[in-house]
N, C-alpha and C. Protein backbone atom coordinates (compact mmCIF):
# COMPACT_ATOMS: atom_id res chain seq x y z
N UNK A 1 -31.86 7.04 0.21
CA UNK A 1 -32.00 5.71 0.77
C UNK A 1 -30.89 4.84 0.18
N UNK A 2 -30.25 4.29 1.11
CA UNK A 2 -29.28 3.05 0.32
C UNK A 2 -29.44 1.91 0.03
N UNK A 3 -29.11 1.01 -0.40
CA UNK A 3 -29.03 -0.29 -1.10
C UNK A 3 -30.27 -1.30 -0.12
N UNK A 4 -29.20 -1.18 1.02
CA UNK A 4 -30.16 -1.95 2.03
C UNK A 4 -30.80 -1.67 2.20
N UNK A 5 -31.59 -0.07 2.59
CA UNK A 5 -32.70 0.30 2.91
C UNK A 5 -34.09 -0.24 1.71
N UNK A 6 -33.21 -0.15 0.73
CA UNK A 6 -34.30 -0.33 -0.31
C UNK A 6 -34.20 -1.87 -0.42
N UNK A 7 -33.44 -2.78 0.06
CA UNK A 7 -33.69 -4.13 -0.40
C UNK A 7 -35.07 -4.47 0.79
N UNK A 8 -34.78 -3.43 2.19
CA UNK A 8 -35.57 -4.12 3.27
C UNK A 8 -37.30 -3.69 2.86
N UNK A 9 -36.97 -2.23 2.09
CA UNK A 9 -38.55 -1.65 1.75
C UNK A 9 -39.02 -2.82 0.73
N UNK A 10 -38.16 -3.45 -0.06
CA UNK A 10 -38.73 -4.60 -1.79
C UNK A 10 -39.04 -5.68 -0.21
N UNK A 11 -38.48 -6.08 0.41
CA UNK A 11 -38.80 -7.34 0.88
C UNK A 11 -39.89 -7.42 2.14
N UNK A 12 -39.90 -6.17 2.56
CA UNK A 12 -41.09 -5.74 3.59
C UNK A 12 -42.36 -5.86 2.35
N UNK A 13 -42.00 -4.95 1.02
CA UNK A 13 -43.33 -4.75 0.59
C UNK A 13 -44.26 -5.82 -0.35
N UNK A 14 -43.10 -6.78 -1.04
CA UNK A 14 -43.37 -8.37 -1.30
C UNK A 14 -43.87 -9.11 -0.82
N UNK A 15 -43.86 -9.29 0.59
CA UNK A 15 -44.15 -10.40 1.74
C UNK A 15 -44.75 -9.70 2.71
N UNK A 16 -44.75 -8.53 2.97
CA UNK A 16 -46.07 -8.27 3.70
C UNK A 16 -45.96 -8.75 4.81
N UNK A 17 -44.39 -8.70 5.67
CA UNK A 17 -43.89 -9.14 6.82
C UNK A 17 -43.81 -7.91 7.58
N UNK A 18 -43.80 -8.23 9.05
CA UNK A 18 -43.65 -7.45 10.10
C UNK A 18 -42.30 -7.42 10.33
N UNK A 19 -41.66 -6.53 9.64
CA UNK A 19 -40.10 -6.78 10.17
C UNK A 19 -39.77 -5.66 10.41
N UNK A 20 -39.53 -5.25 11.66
CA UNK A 20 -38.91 -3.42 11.89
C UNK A 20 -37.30 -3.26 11.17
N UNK A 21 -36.65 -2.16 11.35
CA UNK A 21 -35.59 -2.33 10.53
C UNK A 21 -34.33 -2.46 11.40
N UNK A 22 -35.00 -2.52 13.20
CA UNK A 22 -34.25 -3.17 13.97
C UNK A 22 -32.98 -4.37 13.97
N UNK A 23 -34.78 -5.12 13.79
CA UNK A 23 -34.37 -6.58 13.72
C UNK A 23 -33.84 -6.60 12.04
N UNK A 24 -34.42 -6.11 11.61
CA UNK A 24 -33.51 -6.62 10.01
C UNK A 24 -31.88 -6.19 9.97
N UNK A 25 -31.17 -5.30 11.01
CA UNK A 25 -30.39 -5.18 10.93
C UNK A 25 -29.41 -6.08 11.37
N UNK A 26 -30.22 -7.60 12.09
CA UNK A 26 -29.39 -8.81 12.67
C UNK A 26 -29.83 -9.42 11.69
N UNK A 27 -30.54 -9.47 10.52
CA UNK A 27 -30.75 -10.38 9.81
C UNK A 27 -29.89 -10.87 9.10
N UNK A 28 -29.51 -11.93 8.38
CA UNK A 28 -28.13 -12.22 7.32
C UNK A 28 -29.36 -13.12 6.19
N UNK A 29 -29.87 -14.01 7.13
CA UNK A 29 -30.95 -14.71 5.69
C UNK A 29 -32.47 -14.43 5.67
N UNK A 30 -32.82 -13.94 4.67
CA UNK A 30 -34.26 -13.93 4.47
C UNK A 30 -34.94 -15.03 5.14
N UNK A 31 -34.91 -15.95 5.08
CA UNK A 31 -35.46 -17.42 5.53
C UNK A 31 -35.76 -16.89 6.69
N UNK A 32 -35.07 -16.01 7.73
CA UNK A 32 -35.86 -15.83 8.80
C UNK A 32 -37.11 -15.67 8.77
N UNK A 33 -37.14 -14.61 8.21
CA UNK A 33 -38.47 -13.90 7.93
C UNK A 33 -39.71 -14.58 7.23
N UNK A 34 -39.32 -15.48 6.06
CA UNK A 34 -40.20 -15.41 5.02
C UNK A 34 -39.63 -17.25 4.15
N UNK A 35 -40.52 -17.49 4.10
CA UNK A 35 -40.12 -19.02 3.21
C UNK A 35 -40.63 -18.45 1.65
N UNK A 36 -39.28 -19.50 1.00
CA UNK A 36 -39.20 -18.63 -0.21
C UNK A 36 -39.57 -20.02 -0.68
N UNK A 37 -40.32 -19.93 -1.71
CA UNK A 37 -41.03 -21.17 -2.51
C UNK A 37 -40.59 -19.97 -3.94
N UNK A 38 -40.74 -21.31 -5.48
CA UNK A 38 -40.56 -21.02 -6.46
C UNK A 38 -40.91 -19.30 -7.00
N UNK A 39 -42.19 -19.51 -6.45
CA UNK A 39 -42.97 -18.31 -6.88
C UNK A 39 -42.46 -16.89 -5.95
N UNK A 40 -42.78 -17.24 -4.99
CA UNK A 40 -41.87 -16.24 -4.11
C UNK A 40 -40.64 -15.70 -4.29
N UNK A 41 -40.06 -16.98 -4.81
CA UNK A 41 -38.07 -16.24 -5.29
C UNK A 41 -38.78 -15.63 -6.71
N UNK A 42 -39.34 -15.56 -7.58
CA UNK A 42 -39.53 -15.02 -8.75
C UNK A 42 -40.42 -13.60 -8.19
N UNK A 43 -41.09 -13.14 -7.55
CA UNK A 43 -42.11 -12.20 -7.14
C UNK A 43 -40.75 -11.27 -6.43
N UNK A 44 -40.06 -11.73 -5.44
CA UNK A 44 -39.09 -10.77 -5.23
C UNK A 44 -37.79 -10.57 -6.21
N UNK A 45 -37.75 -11.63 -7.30
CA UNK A 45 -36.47 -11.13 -8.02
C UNK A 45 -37.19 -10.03 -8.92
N UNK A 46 -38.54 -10.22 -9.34
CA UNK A 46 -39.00 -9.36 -10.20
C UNK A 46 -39.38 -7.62 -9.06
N UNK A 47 -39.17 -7.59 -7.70
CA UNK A 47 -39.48 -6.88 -7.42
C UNK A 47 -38.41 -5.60 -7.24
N UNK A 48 -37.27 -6.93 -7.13
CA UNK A 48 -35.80 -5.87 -6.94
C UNK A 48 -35.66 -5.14 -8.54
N UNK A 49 -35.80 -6.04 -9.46
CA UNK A 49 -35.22 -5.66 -10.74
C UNK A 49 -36.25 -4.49 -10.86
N UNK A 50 -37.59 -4.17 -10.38
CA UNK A 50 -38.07 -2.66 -10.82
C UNK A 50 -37.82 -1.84 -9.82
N UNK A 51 -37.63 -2.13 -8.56
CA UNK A 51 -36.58 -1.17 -7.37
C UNK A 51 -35.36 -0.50 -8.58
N UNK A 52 -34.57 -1.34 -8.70
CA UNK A 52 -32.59 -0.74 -8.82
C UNK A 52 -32.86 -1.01 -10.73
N UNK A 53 -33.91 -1.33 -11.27
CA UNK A 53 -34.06 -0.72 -12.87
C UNK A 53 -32.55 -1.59 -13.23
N UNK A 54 -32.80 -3.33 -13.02
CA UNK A 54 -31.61 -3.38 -13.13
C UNK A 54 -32.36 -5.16 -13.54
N UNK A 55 -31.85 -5.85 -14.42
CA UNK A 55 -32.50 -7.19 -14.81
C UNK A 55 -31.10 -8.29 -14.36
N UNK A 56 -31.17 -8.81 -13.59
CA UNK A 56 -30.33 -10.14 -12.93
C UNK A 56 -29.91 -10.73 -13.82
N UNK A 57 -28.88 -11.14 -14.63
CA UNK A 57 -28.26 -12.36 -15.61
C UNK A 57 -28.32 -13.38 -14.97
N UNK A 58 -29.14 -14.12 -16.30
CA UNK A 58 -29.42 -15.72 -15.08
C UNK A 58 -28.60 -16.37 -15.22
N UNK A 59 -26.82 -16.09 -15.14
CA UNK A 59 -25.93 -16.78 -14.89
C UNK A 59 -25.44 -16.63 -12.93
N UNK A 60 -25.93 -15.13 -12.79
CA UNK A 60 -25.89 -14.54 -11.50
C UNK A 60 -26.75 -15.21 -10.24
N UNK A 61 -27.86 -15.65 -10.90
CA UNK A 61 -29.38 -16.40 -9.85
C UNK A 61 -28.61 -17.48 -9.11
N UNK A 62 -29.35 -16.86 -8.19
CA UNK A 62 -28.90 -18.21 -6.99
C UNK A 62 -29.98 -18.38 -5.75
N UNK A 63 -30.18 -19.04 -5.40
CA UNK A 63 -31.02 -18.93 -4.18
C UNK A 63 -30.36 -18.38 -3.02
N UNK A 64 -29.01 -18.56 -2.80
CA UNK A 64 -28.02 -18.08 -2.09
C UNK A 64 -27.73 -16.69 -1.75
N UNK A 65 -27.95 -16.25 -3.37
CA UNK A 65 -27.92 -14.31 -3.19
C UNK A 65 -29.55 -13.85 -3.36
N UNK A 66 -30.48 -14.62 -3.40
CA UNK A 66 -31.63 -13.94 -3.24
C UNK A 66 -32.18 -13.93 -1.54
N UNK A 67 -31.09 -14.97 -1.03
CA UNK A 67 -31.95 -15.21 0.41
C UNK A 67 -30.83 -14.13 1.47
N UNK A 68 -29.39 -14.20 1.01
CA UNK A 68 -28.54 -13.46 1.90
C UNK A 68 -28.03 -12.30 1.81
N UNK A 69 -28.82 -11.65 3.08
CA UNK A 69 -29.00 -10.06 2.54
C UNK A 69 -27.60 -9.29 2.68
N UNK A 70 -26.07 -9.96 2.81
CA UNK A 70 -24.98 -9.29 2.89
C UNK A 70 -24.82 -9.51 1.18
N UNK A 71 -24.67 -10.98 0.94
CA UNK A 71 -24.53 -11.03 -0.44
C UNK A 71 -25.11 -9.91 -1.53
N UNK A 72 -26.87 -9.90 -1.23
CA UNK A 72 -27.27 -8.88 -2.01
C UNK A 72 -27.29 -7.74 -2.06
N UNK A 73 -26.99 -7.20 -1.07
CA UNK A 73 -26.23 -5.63 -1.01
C UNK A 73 -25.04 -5.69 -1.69
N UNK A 74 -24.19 -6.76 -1.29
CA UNK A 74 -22.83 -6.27 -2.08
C UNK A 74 -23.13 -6.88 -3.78
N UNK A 75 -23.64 -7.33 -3.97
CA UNK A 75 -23.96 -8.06 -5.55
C UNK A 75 -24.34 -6.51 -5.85
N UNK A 76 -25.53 -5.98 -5.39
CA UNK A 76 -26.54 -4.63 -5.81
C UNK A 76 -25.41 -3.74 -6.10
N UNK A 77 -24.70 -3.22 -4.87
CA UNK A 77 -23.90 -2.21 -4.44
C UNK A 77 -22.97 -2.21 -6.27
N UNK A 78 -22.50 -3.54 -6.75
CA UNK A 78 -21.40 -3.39 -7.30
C UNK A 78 -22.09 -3.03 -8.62
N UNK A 79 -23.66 -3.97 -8.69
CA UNK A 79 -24.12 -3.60 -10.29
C UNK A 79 -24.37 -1.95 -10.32
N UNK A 80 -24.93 -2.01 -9.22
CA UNK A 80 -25.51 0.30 -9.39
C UNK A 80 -24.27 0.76 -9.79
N UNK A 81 -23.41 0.34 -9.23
CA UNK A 81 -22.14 1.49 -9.15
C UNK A 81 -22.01 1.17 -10.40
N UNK A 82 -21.65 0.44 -11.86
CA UNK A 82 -21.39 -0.29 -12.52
C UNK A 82 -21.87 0.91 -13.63
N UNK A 83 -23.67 0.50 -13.59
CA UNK A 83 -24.20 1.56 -14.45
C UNK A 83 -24.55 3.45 -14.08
């Protein structure tokens, strides 16, 4: 499974949205799908970091790369490859 596949399984399985992987493939912002309130951006940052075994530097946090799913593939893509 790749990056994306697994960001769409953390964000299907967080939110408990109906999203085929159709339509997620026109997606660019989460916001479609799902309104992200405080708690919500913390429930999926904590969900990616036990997906990719990988803890976000909170110099990195943004609401920007938690909501845009090109950003967070390529953010992901570069930390995996990394370690």
């Amino acid at each position: 499974m790749n990056i994306d596949e697994r960001i769409y399984q953390v964000l299907k399985r967080t939110f408990s949205i109906p999203l085929s992987w159709e339509n997620w493939g026109d997606t660019e912002s989460f916001l479609e799908w799902t309104s992200l309130d405080s708690m919500a951006v913390l429930e999926f940052l904590a969900a990616l970091e036990q997906e990719f075994h990988f803890r976000f530097p909170a110099q990195d946090l943004s609401l920007d790369l938690l909501t845009s799913r090109s950003r967070l593939v390529r953010y992901l893509t570069e930390r995996v490859n990394e370690g």
